[in-house]
N, C-alpha and C. Protein backbone atom coordinates (compact mmCIF):
# COMPACT_ATOMS: atom_id res chain seq x y z
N UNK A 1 10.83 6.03 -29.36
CA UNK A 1 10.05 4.91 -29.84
C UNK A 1 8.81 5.46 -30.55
N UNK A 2 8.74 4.58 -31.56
CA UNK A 2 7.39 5.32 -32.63
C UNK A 2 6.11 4.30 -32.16
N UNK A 3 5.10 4.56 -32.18
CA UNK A 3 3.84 3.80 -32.02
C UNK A 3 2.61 4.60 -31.97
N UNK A 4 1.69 3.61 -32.55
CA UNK A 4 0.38 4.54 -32.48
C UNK A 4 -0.32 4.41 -31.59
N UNK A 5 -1.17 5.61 -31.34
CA UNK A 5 -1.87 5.22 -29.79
C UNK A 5 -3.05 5.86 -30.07
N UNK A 6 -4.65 4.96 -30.19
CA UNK A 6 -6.09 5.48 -30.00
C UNK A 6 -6.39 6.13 -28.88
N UNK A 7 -6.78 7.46 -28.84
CA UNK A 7 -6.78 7.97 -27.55
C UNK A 7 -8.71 8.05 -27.72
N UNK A 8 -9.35 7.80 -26.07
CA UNK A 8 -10.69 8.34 -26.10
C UNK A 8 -10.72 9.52 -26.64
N UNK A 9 -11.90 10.23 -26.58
CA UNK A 9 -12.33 11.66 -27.23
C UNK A 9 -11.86 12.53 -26.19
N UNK A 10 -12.29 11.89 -24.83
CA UNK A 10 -12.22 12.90 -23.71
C UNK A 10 -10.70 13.39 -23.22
N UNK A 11 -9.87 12.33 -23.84
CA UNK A 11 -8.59 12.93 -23.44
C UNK A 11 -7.97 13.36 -24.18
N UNK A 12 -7.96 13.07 -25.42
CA UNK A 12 -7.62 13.66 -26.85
C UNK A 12 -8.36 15.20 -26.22
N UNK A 13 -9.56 15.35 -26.04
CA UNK A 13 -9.59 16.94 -25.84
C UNK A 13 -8.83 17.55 -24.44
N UNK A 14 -8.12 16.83 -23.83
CA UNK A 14 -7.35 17.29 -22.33
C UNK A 14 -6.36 17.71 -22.75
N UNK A 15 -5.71 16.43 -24.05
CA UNK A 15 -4.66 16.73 -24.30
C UNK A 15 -4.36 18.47 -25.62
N UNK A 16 -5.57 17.99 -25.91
CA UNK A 16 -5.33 19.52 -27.02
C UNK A 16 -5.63 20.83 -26.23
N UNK A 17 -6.18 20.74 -25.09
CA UNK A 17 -6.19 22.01 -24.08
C UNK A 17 -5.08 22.50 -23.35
N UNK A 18 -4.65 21.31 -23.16
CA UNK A 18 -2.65 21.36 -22.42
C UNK A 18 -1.75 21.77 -23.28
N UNK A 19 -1.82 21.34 -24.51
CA UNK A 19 -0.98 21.27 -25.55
C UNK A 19 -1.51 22.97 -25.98
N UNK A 20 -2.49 23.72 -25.88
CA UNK A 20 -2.91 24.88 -26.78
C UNK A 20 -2.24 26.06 -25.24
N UNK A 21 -1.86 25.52 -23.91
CA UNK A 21 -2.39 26.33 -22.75
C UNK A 21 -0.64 26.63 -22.61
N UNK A 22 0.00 24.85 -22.86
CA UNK A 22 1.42 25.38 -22.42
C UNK A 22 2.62 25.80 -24.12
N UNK A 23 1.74 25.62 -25.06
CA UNK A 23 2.48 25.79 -26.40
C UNK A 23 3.57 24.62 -26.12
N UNK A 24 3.05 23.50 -26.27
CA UNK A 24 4.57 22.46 -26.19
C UNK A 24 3.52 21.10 -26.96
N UNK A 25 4.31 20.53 -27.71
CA UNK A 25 4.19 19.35 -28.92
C UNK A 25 2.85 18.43 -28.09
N UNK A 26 2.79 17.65 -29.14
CA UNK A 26 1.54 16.57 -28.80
C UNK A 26 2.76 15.44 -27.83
N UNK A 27 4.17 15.39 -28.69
CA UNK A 27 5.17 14.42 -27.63
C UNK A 27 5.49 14.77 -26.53
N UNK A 28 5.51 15.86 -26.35
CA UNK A 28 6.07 16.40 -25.08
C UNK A 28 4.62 16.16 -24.03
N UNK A 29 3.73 17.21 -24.19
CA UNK A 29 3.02 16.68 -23.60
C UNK A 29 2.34 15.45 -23.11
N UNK A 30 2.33 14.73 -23.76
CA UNK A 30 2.25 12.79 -23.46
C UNK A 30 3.15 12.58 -22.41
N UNK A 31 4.71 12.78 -23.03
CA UNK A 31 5.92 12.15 -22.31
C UNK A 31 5.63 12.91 -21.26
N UNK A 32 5.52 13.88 -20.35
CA UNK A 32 4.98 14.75 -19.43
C UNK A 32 4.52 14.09 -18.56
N UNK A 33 2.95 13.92 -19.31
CA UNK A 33 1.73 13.25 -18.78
C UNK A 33 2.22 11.62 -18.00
N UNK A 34 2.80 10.85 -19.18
CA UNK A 34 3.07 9.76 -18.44
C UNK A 34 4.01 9.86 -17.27
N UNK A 35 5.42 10.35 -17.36
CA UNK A 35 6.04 10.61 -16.43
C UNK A 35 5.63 10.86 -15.40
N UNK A 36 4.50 11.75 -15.28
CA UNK A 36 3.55 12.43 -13.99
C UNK A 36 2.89 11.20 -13.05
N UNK A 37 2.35 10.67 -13.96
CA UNK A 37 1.85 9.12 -13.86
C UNK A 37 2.61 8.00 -12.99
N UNK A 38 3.66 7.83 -13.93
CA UNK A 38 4.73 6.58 -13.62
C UNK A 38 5.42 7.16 -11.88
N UNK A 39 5.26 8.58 -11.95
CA UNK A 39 6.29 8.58 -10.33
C UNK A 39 4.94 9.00 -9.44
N UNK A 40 3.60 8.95 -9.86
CA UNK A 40 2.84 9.33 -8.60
C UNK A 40 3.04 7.79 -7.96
N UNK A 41 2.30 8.38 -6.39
CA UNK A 41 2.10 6.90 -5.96
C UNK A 41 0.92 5.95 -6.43
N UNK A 42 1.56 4.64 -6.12
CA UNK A 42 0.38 3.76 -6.52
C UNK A 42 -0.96 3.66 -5.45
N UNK A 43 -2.07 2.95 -6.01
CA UNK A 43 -2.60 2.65 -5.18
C UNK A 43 -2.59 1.75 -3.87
N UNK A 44 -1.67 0.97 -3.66
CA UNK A 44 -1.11 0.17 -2.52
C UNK A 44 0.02 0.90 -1.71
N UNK A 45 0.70 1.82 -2.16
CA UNK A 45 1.51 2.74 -1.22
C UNK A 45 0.25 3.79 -0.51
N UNK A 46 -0.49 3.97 -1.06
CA UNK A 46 -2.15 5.28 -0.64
C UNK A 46 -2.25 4.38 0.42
N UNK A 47 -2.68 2.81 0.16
CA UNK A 47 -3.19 2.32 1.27
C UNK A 47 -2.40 1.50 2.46
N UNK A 48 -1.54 1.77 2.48
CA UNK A 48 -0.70 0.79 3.48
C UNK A 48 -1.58 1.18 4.87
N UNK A 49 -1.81 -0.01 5.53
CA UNK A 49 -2.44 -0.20 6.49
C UNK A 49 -1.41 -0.07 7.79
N UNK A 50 -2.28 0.68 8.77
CA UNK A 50 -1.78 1.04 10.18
C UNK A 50 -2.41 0.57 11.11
N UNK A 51 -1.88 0.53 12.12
CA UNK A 51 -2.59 -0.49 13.53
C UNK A 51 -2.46 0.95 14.57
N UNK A 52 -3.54 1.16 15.71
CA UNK A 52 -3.32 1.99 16.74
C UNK A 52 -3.63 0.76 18.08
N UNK A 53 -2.34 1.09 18.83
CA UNK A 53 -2.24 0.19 20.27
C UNK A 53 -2.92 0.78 21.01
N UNK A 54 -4.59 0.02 21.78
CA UNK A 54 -5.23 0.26 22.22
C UNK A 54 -4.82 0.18 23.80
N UNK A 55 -4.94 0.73 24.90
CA UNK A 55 -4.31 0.94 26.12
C UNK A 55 -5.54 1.08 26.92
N UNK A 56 -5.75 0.57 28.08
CA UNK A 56 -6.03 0.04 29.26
C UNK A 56 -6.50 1.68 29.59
N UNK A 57 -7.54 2.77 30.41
CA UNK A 57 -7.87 3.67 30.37
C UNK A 57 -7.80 3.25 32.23
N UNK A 58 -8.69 3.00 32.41
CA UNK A 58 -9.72 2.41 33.83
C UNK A 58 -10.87 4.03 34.45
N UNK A 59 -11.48 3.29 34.97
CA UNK A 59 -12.41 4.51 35.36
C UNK A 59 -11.56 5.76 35.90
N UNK A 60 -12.26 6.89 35.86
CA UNK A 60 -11.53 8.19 36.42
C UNK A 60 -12.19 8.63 37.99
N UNK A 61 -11.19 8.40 38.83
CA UNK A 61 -10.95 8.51 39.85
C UNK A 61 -12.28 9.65 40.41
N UNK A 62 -13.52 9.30 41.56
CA UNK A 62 -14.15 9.81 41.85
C UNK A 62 -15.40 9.59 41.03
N UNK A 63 -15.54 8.76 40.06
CA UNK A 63 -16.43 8.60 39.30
C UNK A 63 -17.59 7.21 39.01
N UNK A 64 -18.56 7.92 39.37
CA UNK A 64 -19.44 6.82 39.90
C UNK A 64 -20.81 6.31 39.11
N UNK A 65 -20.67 4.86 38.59
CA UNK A 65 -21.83 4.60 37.47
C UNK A 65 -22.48 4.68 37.80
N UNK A 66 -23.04 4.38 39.14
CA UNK A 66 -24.18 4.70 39.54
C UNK A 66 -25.31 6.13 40.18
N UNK A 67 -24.28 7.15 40.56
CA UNK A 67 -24.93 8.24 40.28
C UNK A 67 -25.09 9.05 38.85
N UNK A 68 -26.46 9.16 38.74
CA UNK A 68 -26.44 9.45 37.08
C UNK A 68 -26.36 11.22 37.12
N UNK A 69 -26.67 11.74 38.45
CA UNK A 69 -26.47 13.29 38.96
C UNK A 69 -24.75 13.30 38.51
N UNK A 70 -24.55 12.94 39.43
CA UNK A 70 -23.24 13.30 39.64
C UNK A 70 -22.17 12.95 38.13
N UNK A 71 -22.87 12.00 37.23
CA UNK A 71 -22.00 11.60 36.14
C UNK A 71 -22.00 12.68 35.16
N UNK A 72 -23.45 13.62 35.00
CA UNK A 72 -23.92 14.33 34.36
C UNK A 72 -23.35 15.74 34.64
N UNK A 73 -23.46 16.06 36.00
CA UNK A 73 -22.02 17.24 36.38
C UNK A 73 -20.89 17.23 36.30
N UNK A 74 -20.10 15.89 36.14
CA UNK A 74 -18.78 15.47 35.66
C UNK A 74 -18.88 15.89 34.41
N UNK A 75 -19.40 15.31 33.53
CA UNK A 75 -19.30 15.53 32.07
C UNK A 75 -19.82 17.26 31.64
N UNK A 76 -20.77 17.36 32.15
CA UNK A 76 -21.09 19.13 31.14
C UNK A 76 -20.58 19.98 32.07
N UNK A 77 -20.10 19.73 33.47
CA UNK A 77 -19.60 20.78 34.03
C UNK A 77 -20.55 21.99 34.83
N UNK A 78 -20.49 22.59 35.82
CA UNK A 78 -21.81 23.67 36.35
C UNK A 78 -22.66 24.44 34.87
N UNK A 79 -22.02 24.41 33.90
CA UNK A 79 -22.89 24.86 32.58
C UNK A 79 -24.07 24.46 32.04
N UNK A 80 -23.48 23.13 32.93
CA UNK A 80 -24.82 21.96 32.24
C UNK A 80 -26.29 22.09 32.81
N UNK A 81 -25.84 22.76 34.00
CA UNK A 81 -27.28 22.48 34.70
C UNK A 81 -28.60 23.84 34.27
């Protein structure tokens, strides 16, 4: 298919750096380029949304809110002190 296409400046110079780097046509490189394009993913396959099932923990056995000693040796361990 023949058609003309205004390219910005900035890619017109991407494209003459690709085109000078791999020695292959101004068509080839396009048809390339788009192809590269057309099979990446879209932006709605990037984002498909996930759920994590939140689960029931309960306190850990021996562990007491109200000593703030004893919560503080639980957590850092004899290192802590």
């Amino acid at each position: 298919m023949r058609t003309t296409l205004t390219l910005d400046d900035d890619n017109a110079a991407k494209l003459r750096d690709e085109m000078a780097r791999t020695g292959r046509s101004l068509k080839e490189t396009v048809n390339e380029r788009l192809r590269r394009g057309f099979e990446a993913p879209s932006e709605e396959d990037l984002a498909t949304p996930f759920s994590v099932k939140s689960q029931a923990m309960g306190l850990r056995p021996g562990c007491d809110l109200d000593d703030i000693g004893g919560l503080l040796d639980l957590l850092d361990g004899p290192a802590g002190r």
